[in-house]
Protein backbone atom coordinates (compact mmCIF):
# COMPACT_ATOMS: atom_id res chain seq x y z
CA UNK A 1 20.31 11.45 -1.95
CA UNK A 2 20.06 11.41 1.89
CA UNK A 3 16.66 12.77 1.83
CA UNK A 4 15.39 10.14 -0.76
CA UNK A 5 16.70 7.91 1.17
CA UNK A 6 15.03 8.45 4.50
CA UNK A 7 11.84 9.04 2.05
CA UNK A 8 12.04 5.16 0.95
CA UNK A 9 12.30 4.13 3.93
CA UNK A 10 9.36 5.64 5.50
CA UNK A 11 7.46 4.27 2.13
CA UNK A 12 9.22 1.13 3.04
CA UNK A 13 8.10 1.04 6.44
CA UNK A 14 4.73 1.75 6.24
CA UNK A 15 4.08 -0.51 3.43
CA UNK A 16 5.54 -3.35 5.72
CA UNK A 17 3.13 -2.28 8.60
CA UNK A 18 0.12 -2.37 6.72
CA UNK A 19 0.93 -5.99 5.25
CA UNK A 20 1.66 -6.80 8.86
CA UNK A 21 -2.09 -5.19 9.92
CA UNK A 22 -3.20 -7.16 6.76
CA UNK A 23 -1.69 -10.20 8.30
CA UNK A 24 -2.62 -10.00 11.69
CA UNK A 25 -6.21 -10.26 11.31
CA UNK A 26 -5.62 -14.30 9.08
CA UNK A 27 -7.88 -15.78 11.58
CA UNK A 28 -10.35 -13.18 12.17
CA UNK A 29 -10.78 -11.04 9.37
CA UNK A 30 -14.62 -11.93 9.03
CA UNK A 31 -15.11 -10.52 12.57
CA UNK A 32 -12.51 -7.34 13.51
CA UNK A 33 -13.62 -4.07 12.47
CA UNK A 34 -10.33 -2.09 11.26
CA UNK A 35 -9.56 1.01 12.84
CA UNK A 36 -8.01 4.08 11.21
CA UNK A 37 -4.08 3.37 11.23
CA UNK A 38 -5.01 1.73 7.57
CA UNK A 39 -6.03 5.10 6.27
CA UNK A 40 -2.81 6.37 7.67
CA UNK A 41 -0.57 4.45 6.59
CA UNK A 42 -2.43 4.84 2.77
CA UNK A 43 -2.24 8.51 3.10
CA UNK A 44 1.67 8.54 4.79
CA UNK A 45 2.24 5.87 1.46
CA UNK A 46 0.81 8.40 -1.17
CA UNK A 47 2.39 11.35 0.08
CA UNK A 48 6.01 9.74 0.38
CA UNK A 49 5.66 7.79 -2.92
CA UNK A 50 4.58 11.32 -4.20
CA UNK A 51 7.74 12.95 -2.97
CA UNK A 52 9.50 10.21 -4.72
CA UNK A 53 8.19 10.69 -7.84
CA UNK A 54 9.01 14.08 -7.47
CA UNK A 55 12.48 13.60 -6.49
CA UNK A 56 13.51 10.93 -9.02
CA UNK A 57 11.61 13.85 -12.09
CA UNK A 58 12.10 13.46 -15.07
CA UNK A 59 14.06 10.20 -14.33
CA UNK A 60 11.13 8.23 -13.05
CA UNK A 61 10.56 4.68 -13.93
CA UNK A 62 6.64 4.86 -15.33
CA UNK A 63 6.67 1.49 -15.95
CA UNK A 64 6.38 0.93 -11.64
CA UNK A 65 4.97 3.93 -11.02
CA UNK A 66 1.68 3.35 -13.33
CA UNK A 67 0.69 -0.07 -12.15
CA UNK A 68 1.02 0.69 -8.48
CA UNK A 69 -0.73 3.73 -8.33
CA UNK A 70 -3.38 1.27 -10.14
CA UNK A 71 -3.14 -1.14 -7.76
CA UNK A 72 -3.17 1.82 -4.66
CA UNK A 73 -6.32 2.89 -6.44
CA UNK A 74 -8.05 -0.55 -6.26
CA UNK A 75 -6.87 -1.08 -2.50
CA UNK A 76 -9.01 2.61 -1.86
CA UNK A 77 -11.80 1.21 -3.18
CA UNK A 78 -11.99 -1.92 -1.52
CA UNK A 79 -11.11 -0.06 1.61
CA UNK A 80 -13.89 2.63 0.46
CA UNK A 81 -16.52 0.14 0.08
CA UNK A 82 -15.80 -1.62 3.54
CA UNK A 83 -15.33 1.11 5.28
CA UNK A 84 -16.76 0.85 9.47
CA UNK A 85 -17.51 -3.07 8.34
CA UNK A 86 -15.54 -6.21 8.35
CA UNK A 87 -13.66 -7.74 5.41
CA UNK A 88 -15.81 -10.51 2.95
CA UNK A 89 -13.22 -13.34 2.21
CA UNK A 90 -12.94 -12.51 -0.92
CA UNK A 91 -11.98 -8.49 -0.28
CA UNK A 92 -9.61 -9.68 2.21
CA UNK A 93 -7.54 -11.93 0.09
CA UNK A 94 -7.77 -9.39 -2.83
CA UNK A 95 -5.82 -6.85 -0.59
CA UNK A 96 -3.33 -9.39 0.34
CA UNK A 97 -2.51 -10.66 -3.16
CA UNK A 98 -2.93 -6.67 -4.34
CA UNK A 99 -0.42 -5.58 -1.90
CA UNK A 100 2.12 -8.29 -2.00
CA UNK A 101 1.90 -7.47 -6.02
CA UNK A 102 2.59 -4.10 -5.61
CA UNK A 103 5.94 -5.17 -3.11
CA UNK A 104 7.10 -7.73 -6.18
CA UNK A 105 6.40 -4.98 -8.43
CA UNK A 106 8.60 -2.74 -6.47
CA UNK A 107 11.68 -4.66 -6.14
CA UNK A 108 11.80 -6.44 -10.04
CA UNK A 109 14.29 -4.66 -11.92
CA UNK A 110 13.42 -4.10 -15.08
């Protein structure tokens, strides 16, 4: 339990730094080229929410786990297809709204 634990909340934490990353560039997004920490933080998220998955077997709840891996997938590819360039308005706010979905769908119970 201890070790799932400490896994959550490195899943935890990193998801709150890259919303903070997200955040910090509101006023400049058109014009600051991202550096690598978001590819990180993606790969540090996938690996952990891996583990977790693999933890919580065969008592995993597929009904959070689908849709965010969906939405992870859709946050690659907007990150994929900006990659070394800045944001478009429209990309940017997708990745907000994407991520802070992905943190409601996380704490709903269902």
């Amino acid at each position: 339990m201890l070790l799932f634990n400490i896994i959550l909340l490195t899943h935890f934490l990193c998801f709150a730094v890259y919303l903070c990353i997200l955040l910090a560039q509101w006023k400049d997004y058109d014009t600051r080229v991202r550096n690598a920490s978001g590819m990180i933080l993606g790969i540090i998220l996938l690996i952990t929410g891996i583990v977790m998955v693999a933890l919580k077997y065969p008592h995993v709840n597929y009904y959070k786990v689908v849709p965010k891996t969906g939405l992870f997938a859709l946050v690659t590819v907007i990150n994929a297809r900006f990659g070394g360039k800045v944001y478009t308005k429209q990309a940017y706010y997708a990745l907000i709204v994407i991520t802070l979905l992905a943190a409601c769908i996380a704490v709903v119970r269902v």
